[in-house]
Every structure is written in structure tokens, then in C-alpha cells.
PDB file of N, CA and C in Angstrom:
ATOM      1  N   UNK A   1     132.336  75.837 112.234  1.00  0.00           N
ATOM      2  CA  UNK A   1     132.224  76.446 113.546  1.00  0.00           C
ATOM      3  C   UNK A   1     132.118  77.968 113.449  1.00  0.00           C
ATOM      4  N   UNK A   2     132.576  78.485 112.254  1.00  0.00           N
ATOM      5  CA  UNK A   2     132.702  79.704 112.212  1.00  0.00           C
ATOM      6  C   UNK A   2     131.125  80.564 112.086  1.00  0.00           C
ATOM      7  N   UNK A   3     130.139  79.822 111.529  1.00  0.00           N
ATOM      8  CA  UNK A   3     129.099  79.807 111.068  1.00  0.00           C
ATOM      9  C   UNK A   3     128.421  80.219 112.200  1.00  0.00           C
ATOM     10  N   UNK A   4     128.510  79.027 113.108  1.00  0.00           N
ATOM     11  CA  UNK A   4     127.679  79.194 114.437  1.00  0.00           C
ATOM     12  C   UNK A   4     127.871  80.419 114.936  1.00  0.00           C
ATOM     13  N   UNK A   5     129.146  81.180 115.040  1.00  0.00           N
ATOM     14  CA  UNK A   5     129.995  82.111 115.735  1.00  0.00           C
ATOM     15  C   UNK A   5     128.956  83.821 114.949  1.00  0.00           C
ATOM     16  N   UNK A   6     129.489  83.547 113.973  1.00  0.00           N
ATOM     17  CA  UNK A   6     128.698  84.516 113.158  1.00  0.00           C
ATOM     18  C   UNK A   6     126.836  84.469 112.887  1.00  0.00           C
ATOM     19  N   UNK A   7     126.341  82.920 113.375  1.00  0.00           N
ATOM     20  CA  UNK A   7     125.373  83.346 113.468  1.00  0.00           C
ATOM     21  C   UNK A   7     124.776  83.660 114.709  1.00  0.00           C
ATOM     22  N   UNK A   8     125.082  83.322 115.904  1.00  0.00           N
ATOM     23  CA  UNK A   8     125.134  83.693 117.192  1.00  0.00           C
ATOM     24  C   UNK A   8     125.205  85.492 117.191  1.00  0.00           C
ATOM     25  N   UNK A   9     126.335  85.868 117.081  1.00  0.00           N
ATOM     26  CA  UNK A   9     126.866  87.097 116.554  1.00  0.00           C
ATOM     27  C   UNK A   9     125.382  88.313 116.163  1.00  0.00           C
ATOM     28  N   UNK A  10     125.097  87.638 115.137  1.00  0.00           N
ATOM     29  CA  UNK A  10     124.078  88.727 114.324  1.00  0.00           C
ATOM     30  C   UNK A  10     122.719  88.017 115.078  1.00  0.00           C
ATOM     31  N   UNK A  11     122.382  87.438 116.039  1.00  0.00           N
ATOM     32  CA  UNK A  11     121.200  86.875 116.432  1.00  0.00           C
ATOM     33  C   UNK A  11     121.771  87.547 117.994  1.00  0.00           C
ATOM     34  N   UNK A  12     122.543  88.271 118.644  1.00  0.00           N
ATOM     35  CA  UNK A  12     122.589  88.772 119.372  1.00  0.00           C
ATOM     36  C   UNK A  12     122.081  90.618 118.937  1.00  0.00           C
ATOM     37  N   UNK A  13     123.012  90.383 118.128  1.00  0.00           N
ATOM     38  CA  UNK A  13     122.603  92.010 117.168  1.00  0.00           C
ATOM     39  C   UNK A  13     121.623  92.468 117.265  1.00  0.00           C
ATOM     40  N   UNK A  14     120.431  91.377 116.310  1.00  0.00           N
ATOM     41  CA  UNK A  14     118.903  91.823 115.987  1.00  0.00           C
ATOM     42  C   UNK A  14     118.504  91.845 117.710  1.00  0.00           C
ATOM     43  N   UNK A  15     118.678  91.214 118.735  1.00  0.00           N
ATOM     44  CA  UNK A  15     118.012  91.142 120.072  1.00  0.00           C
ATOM     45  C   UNK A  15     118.245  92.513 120.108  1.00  0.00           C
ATOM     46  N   UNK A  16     119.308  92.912 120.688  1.00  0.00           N
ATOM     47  CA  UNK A  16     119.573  94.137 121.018  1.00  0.00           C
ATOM     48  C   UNK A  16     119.135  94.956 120.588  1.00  0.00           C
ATOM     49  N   UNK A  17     118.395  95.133 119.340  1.00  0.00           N
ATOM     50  CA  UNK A  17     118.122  96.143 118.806  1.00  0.00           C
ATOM     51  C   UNK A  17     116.481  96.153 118.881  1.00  0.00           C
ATOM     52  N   UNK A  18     116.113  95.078 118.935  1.00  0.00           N
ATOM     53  CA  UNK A  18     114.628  94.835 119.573  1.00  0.00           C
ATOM     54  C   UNK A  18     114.608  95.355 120.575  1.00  0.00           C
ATOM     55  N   UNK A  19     115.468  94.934 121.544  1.00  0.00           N
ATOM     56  CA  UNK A  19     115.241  95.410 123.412  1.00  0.00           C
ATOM     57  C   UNK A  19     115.622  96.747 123.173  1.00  0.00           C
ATOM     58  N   UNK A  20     116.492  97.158 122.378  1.00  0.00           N
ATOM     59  CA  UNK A  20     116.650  98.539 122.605  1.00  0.00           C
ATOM     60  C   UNK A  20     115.509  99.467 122.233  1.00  0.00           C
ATOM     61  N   UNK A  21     114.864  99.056 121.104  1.00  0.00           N
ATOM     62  CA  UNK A  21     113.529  99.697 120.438  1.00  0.00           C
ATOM     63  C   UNK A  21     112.594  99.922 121.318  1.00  0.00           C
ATOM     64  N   UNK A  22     112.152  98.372 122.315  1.00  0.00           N
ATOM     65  CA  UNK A  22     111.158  98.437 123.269  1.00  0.00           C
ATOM     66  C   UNK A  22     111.611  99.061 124.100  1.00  0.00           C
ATOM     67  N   UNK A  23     112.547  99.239 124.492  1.00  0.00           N
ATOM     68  CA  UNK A  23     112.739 100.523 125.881  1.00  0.00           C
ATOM     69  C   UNK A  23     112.535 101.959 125.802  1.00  0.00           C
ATOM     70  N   UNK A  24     112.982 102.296 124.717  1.00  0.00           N
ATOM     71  CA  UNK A  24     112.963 103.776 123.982  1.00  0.00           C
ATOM     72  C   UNK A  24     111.382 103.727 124.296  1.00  0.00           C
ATOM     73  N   UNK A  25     110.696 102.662 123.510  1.00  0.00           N
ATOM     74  CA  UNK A  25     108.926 103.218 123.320  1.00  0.00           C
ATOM     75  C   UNK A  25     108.304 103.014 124.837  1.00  0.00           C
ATOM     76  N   UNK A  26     109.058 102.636 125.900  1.00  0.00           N
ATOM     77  CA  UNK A  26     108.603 101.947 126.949  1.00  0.00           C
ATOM     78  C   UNK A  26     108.758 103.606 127.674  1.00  0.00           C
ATOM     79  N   UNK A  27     110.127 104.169 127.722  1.00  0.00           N
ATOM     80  CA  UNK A  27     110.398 104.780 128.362  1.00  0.00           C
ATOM     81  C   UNK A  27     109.580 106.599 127.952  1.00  0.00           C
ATOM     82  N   UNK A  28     109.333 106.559 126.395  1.00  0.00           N
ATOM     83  CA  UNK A  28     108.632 107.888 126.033  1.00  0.00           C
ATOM     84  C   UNK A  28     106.776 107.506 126.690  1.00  0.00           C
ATOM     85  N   UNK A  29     106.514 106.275 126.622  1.00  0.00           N
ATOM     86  CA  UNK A  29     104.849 106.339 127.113  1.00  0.00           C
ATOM     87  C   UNK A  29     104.949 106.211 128.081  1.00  0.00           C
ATOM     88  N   UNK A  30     105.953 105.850 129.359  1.00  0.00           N
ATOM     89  CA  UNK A  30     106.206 106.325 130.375  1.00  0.00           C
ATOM     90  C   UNK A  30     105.928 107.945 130.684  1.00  0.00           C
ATOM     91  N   UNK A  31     106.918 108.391 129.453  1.00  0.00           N
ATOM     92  CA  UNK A  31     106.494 110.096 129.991  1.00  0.00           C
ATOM     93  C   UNK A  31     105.387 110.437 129.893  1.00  0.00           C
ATOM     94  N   UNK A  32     104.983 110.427 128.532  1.00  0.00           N
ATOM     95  CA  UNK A  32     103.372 110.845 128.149  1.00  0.00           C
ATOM     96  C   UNK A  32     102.698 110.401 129.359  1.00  0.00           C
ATOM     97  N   UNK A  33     102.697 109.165 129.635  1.00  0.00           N
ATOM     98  CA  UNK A  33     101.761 109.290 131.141  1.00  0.00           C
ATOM     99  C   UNK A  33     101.783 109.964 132.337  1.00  0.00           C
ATOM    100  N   UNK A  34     103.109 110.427 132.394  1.00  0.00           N
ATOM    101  CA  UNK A  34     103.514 111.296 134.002  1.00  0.00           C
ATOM    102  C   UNK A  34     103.049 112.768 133.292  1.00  0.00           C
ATOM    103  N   UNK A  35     103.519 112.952 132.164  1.00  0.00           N
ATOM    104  CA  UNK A  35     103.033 114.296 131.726  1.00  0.00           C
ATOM    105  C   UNK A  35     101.521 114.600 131.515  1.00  0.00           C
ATOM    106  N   UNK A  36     101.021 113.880 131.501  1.00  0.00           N
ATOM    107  CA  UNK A  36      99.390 113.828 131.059  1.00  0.00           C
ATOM    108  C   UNK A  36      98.949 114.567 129.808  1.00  0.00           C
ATOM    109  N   UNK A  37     100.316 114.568 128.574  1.00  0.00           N
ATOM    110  CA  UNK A  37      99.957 115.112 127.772  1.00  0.00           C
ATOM    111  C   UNK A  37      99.409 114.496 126.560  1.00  0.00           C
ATOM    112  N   UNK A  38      98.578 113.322 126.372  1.00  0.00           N
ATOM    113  CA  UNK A  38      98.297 113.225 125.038  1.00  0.00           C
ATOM    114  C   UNK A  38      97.539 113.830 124.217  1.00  0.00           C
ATOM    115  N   UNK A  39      96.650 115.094 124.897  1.00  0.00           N
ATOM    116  CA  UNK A  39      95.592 115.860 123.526  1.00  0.00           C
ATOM    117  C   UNK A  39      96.396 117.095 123.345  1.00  0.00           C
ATOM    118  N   UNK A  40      97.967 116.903 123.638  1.00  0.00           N
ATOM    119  CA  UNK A  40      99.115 118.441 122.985  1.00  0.00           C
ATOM    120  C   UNK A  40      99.490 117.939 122.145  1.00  0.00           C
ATOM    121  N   UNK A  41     100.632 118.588 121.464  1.00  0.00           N
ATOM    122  CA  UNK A  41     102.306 118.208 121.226  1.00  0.00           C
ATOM    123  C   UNK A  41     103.016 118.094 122.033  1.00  0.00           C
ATOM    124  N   UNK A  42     104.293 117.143 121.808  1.00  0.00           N
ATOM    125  CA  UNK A  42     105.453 117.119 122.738  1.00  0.00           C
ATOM    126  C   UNK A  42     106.476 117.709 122.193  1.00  0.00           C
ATOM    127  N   UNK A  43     107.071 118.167 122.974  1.00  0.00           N
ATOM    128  CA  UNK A  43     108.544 118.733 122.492  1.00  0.00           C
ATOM    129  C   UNK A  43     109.786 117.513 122.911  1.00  0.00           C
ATOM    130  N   UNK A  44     109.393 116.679 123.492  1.00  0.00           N
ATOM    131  CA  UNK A  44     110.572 115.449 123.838  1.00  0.00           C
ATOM    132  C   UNK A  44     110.545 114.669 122.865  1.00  0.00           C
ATOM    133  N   UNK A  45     111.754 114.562 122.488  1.00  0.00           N
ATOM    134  CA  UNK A  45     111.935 113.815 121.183  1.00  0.00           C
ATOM    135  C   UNK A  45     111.681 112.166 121.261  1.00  0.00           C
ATOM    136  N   UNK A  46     111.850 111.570 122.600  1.00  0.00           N
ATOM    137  CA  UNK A  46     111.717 110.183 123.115  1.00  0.00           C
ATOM    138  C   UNK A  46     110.234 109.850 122.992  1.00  0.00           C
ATOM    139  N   UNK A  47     109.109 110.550 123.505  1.00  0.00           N
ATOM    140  CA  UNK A  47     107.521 111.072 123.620  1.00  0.00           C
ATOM    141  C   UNK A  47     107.167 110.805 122.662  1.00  0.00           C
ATOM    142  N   UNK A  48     107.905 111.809 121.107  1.00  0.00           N
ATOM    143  CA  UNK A  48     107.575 111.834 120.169  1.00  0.00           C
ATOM    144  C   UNK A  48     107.465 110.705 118.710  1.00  0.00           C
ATOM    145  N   UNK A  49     109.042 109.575 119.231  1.00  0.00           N
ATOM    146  CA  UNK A  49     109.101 108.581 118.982  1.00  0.00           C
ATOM    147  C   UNK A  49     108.191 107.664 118.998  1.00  0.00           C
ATOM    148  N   UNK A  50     107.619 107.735 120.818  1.00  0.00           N
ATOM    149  CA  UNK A  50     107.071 106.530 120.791  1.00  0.00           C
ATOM    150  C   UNK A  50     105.526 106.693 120.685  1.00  0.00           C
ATOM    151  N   UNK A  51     105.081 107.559 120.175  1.00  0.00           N
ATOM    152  CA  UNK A  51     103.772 108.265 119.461  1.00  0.00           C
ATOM    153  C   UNK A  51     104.024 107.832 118.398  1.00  0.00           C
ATOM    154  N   UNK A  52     104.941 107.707 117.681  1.00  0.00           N
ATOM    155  CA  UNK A  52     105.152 107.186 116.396  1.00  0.00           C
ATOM    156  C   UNK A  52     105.195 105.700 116.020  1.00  0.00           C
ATOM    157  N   UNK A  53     105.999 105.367 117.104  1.00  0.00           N
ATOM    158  CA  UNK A  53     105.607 103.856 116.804  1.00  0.00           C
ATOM    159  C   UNK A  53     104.534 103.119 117.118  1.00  0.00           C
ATOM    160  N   UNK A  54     103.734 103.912 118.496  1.00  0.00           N
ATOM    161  CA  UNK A  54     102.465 103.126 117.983  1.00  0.00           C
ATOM    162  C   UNK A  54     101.208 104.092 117.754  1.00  0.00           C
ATOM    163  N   UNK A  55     101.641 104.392 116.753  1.00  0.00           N
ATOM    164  CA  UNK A  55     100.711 104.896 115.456  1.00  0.00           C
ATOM    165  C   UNK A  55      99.773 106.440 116.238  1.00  0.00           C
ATOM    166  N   UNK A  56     100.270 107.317 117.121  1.00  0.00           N
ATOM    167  CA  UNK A  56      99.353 108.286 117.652  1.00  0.00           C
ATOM    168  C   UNK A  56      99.836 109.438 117.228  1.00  0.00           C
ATOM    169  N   UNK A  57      99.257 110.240 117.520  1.00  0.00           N
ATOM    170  CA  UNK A  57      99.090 111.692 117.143  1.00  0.00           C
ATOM    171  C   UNK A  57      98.067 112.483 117.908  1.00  0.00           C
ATOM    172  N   UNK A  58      98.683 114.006 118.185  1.00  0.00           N
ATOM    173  CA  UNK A  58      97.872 114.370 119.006  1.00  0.00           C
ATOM    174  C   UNK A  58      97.890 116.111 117.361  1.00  0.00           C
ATOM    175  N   UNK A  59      96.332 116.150 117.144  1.00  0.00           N
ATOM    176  CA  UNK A  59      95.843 117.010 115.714  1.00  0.00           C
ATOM    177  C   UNK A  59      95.032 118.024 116.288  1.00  0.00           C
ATOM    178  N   UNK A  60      95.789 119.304 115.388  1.00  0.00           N
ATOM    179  CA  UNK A  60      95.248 120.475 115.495  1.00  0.00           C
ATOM    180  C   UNK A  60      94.203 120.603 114.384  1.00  0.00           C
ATOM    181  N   UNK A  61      92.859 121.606 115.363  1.00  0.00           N
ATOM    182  CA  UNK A  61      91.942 121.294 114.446  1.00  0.00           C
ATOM    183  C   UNK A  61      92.306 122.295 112.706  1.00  0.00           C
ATOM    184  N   UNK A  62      91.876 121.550 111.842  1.00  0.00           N
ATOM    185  CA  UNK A  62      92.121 122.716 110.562  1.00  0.00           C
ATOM    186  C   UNK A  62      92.996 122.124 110.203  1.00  0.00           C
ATOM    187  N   UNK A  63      93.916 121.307 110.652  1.00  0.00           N
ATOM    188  CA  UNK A  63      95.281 121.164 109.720  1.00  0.00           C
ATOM    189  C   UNK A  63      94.901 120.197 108.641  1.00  0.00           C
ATOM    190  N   UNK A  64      94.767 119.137 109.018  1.00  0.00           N
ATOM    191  CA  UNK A  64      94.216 118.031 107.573  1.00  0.00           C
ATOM    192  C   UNK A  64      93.346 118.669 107.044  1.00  0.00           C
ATOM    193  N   UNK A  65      92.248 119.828 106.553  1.00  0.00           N
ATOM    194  CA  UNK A  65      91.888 120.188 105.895  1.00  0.00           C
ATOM    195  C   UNK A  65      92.584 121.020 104.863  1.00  0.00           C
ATOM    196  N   UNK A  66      93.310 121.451 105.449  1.00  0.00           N
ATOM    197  CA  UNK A  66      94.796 122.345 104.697  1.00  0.00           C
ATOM    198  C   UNK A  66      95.333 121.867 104.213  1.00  0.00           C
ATOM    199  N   UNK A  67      95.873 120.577 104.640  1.00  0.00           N
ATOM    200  CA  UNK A  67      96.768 119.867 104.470  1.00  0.00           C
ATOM    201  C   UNK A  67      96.304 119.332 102.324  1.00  0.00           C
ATOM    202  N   UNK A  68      94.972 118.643 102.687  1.00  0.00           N
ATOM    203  CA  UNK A  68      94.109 117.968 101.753  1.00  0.00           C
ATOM    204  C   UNK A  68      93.772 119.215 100.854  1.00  0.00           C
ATOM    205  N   UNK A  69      93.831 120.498 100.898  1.00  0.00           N
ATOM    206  CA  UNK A  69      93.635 121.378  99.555  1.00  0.00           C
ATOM    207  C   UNK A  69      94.890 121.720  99.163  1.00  0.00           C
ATOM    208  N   UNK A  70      96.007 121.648  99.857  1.00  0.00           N
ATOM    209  CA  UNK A  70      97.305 121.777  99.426  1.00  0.00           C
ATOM    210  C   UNK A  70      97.962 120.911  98.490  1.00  0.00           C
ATOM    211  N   UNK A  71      97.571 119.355  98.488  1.00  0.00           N
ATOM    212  CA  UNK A  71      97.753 118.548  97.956  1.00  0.00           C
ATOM    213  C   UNK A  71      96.755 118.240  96.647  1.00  0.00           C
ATOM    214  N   UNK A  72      95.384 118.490  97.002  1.00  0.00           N
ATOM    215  CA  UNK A  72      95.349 119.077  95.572  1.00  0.00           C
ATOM    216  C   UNK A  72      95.007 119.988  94.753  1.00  0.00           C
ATOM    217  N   UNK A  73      96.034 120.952  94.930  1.00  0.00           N
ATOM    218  CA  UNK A  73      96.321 121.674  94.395  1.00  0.00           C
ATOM    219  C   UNK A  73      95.060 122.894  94.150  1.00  0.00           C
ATOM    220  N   UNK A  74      94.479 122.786  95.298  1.00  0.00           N
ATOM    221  CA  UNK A  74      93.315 124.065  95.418  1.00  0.00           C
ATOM    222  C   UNK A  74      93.750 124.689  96.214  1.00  0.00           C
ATOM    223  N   UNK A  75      95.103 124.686  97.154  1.00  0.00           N
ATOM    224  CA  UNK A  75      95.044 126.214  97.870  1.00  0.00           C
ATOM    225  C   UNK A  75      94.956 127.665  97.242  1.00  0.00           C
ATOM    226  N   UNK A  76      94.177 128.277  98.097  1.00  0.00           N
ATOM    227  CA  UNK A  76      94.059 129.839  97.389  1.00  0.00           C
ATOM    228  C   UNK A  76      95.497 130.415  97.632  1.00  0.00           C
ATOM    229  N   UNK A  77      95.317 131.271  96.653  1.00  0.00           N
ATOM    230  CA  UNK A  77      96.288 132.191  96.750  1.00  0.00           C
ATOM    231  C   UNK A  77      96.654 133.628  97.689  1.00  0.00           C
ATOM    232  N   UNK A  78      97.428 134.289  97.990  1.00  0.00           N
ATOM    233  CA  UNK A  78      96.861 135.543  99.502  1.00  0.00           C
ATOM    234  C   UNK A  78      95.849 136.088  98.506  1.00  0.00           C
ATOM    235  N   UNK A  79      94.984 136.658  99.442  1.00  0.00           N
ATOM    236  CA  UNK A  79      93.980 137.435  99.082  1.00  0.00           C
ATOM    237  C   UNK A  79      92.609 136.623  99.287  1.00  0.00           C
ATOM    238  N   UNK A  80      92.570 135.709  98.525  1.00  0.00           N
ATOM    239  CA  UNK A  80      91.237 134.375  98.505  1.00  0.00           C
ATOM    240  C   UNK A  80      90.969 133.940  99.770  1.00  0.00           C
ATOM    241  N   UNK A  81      89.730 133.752  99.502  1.00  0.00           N
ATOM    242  CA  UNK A  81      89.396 133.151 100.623  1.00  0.00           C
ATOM    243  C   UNK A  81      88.984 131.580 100.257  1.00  0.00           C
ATOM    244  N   UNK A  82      89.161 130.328 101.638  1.00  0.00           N
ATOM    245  CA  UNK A  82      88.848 129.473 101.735  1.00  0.00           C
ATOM    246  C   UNK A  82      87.388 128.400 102.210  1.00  0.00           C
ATOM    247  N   UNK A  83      87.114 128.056 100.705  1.00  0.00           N
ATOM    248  CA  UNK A  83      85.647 127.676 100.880  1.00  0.00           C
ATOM    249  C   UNK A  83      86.334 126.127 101.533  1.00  0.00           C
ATOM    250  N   UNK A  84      85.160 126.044 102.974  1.00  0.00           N
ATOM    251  CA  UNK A  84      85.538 124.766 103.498  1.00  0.00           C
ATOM    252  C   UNK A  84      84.241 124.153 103.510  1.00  0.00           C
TER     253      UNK A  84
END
């Protein structure tokens, strides 16, 4: 009986933590929509979450190009200039 108890238990757990997940992402694309901000950044950390979980991003132009000579290992040094 104890079994049932404990598995009941941790099968309430994982729910909760599902419903809690979907509300968080429910409640940040809520904002993004009242804010009408998806081609910024957000500064709300809830916004920012739920951009994350489903997979968005709002990109400044230039950065992944930076990003991609930084990594390998061609950024110039001050002074140089950047062949793009």
C-alpha cells in the first residue's frame, strides 16, 4: 500500500510541475502579445523564459557574425579591421 502512496505522491509532483511550466510559458506569451514586442529584447524575465522554451529569439543584426569569428578564433585584434 505504501507503494501506491508514494507512487501517487511523485505522479502528483511531475503534474505540478508540468502545469506549473505551462503557465509560466502561458503567462510570458501572454505578455509578449500585449507588449507587441517580438522584433526587441525583453527585459521581463517571465517573456524571456517563454521565448526560450519555445525556441525564439528576437537578433541583432551583426551579432552571429561576431559571434562565428570569435569562435573561430579569427577575431581581430584593436586596431584591425573586420573583413566580412
Amino acid at each position: 500500500m505504501i507503494e501506491v502512496y508514494a507512487l501517487a505522491a511523485v505522479a502528483l509532483l511531475a503534474a505540478g510541475a508540468v502545469v506549473g511550466f505551462l503557465v509560466v510559458v502561458a503567462l510570458g506569451i501572454h505578455r509578449e502579445e500585449a507588449a507587441l514586442s517580438m522584433t526587441t529584447t525583453t527585459s521581463d524575465r517571465v517573456a524571456r523564459g517563454a521565448r526560450v522554451a519555445n525556441g525564439l529569439s528576437a537578433r541583432s543584426p551583426g551579432i552571429l557574425q561576431e559571434v562565428s569569428l570569435y569562435r573561430q578564433g579569427r577575431w581581430p585584434l584593436a586596431g584591425q579591421e573586420v573583413e566580412w
